[in-house]
PDB file of N, CA and C in Angstrom:
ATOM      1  N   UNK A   1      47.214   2.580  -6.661  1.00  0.00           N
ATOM      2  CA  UNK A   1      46.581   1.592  -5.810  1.00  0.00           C
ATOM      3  C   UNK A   1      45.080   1.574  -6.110  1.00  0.00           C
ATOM      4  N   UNK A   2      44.329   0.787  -6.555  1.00  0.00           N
ATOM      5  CA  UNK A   2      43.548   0.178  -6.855  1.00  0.00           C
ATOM      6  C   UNK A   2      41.909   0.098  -5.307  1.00  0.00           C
ATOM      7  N   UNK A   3      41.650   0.916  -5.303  1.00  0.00           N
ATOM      8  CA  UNK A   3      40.333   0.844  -4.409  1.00  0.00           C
ATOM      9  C   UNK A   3      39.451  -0.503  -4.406  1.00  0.00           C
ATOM     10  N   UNK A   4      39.407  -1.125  -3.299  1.00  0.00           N
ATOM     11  CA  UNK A   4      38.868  -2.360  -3.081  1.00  0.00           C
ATOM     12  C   UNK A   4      37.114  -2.634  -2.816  1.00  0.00           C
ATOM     13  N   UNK A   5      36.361  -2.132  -3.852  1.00  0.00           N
ATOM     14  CA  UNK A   5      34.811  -1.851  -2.963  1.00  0.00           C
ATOM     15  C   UNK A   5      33.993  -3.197  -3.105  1.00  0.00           C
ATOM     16  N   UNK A   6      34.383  -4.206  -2.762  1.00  0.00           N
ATOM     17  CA  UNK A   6      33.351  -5.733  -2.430  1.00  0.00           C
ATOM     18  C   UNK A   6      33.712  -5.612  -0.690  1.00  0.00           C
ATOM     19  N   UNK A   7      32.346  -6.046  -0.222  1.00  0.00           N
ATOM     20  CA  UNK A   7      32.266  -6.059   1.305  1.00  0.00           C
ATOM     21  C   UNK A   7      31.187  -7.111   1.431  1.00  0.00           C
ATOM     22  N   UNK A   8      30.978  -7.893   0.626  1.00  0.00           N
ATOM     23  CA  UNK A   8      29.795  -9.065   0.847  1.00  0.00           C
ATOM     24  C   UNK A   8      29.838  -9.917   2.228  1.00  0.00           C
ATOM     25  N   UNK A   9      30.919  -9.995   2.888  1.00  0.00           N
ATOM     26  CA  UNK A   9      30.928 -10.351   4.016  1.00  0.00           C
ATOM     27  C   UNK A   9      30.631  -9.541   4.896  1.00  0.00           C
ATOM     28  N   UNK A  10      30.798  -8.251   5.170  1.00  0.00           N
ATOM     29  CA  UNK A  10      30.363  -7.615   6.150  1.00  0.00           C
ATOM     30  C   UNK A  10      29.187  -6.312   6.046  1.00  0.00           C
ATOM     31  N   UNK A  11      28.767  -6.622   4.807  1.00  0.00           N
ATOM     32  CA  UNK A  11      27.481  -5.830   4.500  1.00  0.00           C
ATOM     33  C   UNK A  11      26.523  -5.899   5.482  1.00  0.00           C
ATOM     34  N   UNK A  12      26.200  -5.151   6.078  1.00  0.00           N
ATOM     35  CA  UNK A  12      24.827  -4.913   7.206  1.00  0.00           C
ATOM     36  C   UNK A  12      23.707  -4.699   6.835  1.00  0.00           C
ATOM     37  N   UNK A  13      23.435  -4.407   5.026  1.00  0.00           N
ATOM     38  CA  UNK A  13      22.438  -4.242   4.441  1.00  0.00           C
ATOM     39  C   UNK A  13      21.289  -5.224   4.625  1.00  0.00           C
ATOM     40  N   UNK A  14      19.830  -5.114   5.197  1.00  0.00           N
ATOM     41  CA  UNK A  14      19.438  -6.116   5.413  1.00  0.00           C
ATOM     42  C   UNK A  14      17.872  -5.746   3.997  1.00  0.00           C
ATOM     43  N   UNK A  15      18.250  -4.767   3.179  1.00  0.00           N
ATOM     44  CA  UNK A  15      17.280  -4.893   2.113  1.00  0.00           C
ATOM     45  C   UNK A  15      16.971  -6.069   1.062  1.00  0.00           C
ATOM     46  N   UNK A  16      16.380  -6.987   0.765  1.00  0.00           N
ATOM     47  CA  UNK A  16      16.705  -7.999   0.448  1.00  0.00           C
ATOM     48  C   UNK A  16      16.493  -7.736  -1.381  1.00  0.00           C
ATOM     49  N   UNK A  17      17.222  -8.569  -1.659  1.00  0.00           N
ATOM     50  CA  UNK A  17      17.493  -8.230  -3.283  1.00  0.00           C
ATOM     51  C   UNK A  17      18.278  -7.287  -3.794  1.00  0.00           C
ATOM     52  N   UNK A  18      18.756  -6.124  -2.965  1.00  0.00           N
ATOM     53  CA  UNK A  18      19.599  -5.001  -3.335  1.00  0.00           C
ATOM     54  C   UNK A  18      20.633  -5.238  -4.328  1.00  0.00           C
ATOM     55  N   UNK A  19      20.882  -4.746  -5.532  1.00  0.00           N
ATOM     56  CA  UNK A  19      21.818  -4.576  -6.444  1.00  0.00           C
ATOM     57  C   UNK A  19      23.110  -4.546  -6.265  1.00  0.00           C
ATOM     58  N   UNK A  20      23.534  -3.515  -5.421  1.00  0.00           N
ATOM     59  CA  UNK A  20      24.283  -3.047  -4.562  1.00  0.00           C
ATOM     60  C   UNK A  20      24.854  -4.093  -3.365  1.00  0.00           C
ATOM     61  N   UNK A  21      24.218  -4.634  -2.907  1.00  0.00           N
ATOM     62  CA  UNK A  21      24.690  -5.688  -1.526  1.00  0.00           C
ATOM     63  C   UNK A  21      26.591  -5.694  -1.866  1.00  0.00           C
ATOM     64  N   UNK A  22      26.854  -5.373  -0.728  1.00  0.00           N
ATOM     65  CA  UNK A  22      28.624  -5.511  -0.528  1.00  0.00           C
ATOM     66  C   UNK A  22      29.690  -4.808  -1.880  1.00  0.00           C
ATOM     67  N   UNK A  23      28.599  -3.960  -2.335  1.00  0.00           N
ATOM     68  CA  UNK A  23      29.569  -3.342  -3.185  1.00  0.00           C
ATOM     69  C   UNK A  23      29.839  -1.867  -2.499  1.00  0.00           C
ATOM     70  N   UNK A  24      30.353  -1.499  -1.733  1.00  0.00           N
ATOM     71  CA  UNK A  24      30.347  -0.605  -0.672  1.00  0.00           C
ATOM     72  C   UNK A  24      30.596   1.102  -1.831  1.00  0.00           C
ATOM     73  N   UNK A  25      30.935   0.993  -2.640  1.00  0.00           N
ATOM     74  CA  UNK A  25      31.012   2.550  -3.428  1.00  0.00           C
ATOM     75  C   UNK A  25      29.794   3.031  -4.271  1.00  0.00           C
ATOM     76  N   UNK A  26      29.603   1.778  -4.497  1.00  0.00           N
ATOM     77  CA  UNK A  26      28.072   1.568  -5.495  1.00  0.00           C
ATOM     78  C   UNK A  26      27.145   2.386  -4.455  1.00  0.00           C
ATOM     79  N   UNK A  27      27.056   1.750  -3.578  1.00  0.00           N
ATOM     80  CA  UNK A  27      25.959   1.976  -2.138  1.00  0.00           C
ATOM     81  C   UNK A  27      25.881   3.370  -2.260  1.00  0.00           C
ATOM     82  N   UNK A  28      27.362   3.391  -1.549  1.00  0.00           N
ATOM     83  CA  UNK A  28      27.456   4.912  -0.946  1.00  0.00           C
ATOM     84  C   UNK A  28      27.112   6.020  -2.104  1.00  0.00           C
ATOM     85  N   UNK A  29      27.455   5.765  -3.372  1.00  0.00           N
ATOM     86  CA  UNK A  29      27.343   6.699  -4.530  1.00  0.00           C
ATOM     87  C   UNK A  29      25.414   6.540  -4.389  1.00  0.00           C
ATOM     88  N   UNK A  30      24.974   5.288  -4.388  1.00  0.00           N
ATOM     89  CA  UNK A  30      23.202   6.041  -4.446  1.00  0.00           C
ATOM     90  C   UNK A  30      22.987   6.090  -3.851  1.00  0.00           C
ATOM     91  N   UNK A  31      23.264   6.170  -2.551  1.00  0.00           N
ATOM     92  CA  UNK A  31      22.713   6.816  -1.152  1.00  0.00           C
ATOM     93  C   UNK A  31      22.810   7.996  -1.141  1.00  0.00           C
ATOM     94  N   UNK A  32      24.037   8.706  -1.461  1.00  0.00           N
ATOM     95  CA  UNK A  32      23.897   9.945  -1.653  1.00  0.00           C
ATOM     96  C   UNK A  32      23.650  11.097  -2.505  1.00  0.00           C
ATOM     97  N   UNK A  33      22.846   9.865  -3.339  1.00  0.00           N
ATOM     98  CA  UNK A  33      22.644  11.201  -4.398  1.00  0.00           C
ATOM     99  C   UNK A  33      21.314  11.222  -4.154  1.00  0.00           C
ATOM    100  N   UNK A  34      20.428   9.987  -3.672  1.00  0.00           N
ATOM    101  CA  UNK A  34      19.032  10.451  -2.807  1.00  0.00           C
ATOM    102  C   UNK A  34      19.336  10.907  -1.341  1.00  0.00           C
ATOM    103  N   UNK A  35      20.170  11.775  -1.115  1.00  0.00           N
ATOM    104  CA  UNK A  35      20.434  12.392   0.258  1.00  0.00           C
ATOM    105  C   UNK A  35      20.179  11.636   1.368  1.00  0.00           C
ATOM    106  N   UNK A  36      20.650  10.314   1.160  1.00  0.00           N
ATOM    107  CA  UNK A  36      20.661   9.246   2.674  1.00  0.00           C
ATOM    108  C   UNK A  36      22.354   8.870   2.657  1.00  0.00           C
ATOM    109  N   UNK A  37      22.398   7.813   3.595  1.00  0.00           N
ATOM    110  CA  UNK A  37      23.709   7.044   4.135  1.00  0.00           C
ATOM    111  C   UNK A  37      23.283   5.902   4.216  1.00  0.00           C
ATOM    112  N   UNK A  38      24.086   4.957   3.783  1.00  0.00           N
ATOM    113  CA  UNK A  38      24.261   3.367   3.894  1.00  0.00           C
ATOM    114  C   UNK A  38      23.756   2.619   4.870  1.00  0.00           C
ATOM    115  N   UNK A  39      23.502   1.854   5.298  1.00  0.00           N
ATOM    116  CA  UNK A  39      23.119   1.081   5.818  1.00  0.00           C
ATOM    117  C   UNK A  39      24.461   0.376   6.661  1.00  0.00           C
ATOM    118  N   UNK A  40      25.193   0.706   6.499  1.00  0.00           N
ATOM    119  CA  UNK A  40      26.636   0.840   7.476  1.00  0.00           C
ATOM    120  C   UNK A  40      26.661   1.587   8.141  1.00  0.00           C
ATOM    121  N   UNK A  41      25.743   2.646   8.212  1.00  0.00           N
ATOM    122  CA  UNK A  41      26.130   3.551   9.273  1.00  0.00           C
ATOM    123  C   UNK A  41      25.287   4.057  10.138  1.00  0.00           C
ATOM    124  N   UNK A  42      24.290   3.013  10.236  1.00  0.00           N
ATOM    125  CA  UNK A  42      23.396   2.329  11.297  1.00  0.00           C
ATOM    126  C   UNK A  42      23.389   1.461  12.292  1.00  0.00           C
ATOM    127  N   UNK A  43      22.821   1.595  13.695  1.00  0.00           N
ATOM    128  CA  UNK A  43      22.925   0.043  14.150  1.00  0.00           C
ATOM    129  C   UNK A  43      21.862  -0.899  13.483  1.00  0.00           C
ATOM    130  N   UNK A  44      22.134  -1.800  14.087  1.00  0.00           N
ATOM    131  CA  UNK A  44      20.969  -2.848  13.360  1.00  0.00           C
ATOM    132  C   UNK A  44      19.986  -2.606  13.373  1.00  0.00           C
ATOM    133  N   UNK A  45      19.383  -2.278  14.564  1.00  0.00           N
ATOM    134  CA  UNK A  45      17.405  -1.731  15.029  1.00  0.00           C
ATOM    135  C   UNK A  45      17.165  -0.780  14.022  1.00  0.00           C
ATOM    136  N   UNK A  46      18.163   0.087  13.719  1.00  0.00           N
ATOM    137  CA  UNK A  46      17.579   1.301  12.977  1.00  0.00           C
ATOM    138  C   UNK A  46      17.828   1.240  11.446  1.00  0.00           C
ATOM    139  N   UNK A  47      18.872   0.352  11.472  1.00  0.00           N
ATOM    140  CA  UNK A  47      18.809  -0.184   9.910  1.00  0.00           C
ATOM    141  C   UNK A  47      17.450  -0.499   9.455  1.00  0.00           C
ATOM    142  N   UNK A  48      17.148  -1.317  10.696  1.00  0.00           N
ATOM    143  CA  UNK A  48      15.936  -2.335   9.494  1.00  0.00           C
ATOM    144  C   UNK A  48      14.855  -1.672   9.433  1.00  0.00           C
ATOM    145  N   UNK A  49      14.938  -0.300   9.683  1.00  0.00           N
ATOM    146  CA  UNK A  49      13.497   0.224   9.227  1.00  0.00           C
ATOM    147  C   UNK A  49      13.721   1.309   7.821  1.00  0.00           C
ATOM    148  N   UNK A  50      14.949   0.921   7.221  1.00  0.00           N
ATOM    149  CA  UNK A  50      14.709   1.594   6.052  1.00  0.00           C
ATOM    150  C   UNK A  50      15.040   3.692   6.150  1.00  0.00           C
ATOM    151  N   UNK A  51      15.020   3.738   7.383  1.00  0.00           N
ATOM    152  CA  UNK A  51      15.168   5.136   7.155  1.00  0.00           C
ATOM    153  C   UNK A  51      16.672   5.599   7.119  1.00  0.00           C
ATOM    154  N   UNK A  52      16.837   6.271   5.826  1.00  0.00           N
ATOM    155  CA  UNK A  52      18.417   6.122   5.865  1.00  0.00           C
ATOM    156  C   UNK A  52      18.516   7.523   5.246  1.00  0.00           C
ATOM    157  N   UNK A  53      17.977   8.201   6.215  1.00  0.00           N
ATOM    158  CA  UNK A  53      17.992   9.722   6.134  1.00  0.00           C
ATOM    159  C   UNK A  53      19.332  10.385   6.757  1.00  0.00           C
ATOM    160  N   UNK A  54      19.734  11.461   6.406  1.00  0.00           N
ATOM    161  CA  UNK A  54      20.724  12.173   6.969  1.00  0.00           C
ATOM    162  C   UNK A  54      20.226  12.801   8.851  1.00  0.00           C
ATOM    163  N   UNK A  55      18.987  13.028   8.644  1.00  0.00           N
ATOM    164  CA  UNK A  55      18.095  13.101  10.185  1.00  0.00           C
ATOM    165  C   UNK A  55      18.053  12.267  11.026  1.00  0.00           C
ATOM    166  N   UNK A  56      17.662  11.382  10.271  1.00  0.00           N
ATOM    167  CA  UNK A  56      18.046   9.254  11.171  1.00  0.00           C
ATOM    168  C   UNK A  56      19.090   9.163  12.129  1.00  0.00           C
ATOM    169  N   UNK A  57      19.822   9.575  11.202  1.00  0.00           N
ATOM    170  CA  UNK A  57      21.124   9.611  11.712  1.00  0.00           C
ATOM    171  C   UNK A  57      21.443  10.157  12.580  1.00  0.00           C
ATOM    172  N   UNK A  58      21.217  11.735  12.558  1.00  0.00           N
ATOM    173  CA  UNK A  58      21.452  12.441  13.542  1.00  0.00           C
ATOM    174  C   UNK A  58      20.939  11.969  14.983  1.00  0.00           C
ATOM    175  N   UNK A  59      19.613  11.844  14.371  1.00  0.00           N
ATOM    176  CA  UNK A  59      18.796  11.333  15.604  1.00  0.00           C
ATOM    177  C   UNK A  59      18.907  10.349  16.546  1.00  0.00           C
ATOM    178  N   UNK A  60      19.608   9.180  15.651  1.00  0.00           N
ATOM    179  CA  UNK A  60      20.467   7.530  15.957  1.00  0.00           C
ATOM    180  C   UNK A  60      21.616   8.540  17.076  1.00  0.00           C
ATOM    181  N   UNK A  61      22.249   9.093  16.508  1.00  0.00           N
ATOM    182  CA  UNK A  61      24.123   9.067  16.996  1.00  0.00           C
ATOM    183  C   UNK A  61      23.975  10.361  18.425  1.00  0.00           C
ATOM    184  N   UNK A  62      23.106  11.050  18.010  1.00  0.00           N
ATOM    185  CA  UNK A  62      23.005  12.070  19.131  1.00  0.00           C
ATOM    186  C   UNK A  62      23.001  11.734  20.783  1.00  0.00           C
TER     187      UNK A  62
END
């Protein structure tokens, strides 16, 4: 079975120009190799400031 990674419709990414936009494995593969998370796994407010730290996060969900 064949892994499906286009998400152009529901991409939350609001970086504009991103390479990546709705390719959801692409993302996740360079997000984590600069030790962040997607932009999916944000709400919106905290998306749009770019911090897509593993701390963000914590800090967001806590």
């Amino acid at each position: 079975m064949a892994l499906d990674c286009n998400n152009t419709v529901k991409c939350t990414c609001t970086y504009g120009g991103c390479p990546r936009h709705g390719k959801c494995c692409e993302c996740l593969q360079y997000h984590l190799r600069s030790k962040q998370l997607p932009a999916c796994c944000f709400p919106p407010d905290v998306e749009r400031s770019y911090d897509r730290s593993f701390g963000k996060f914590i800090e967001t969900w806590s």
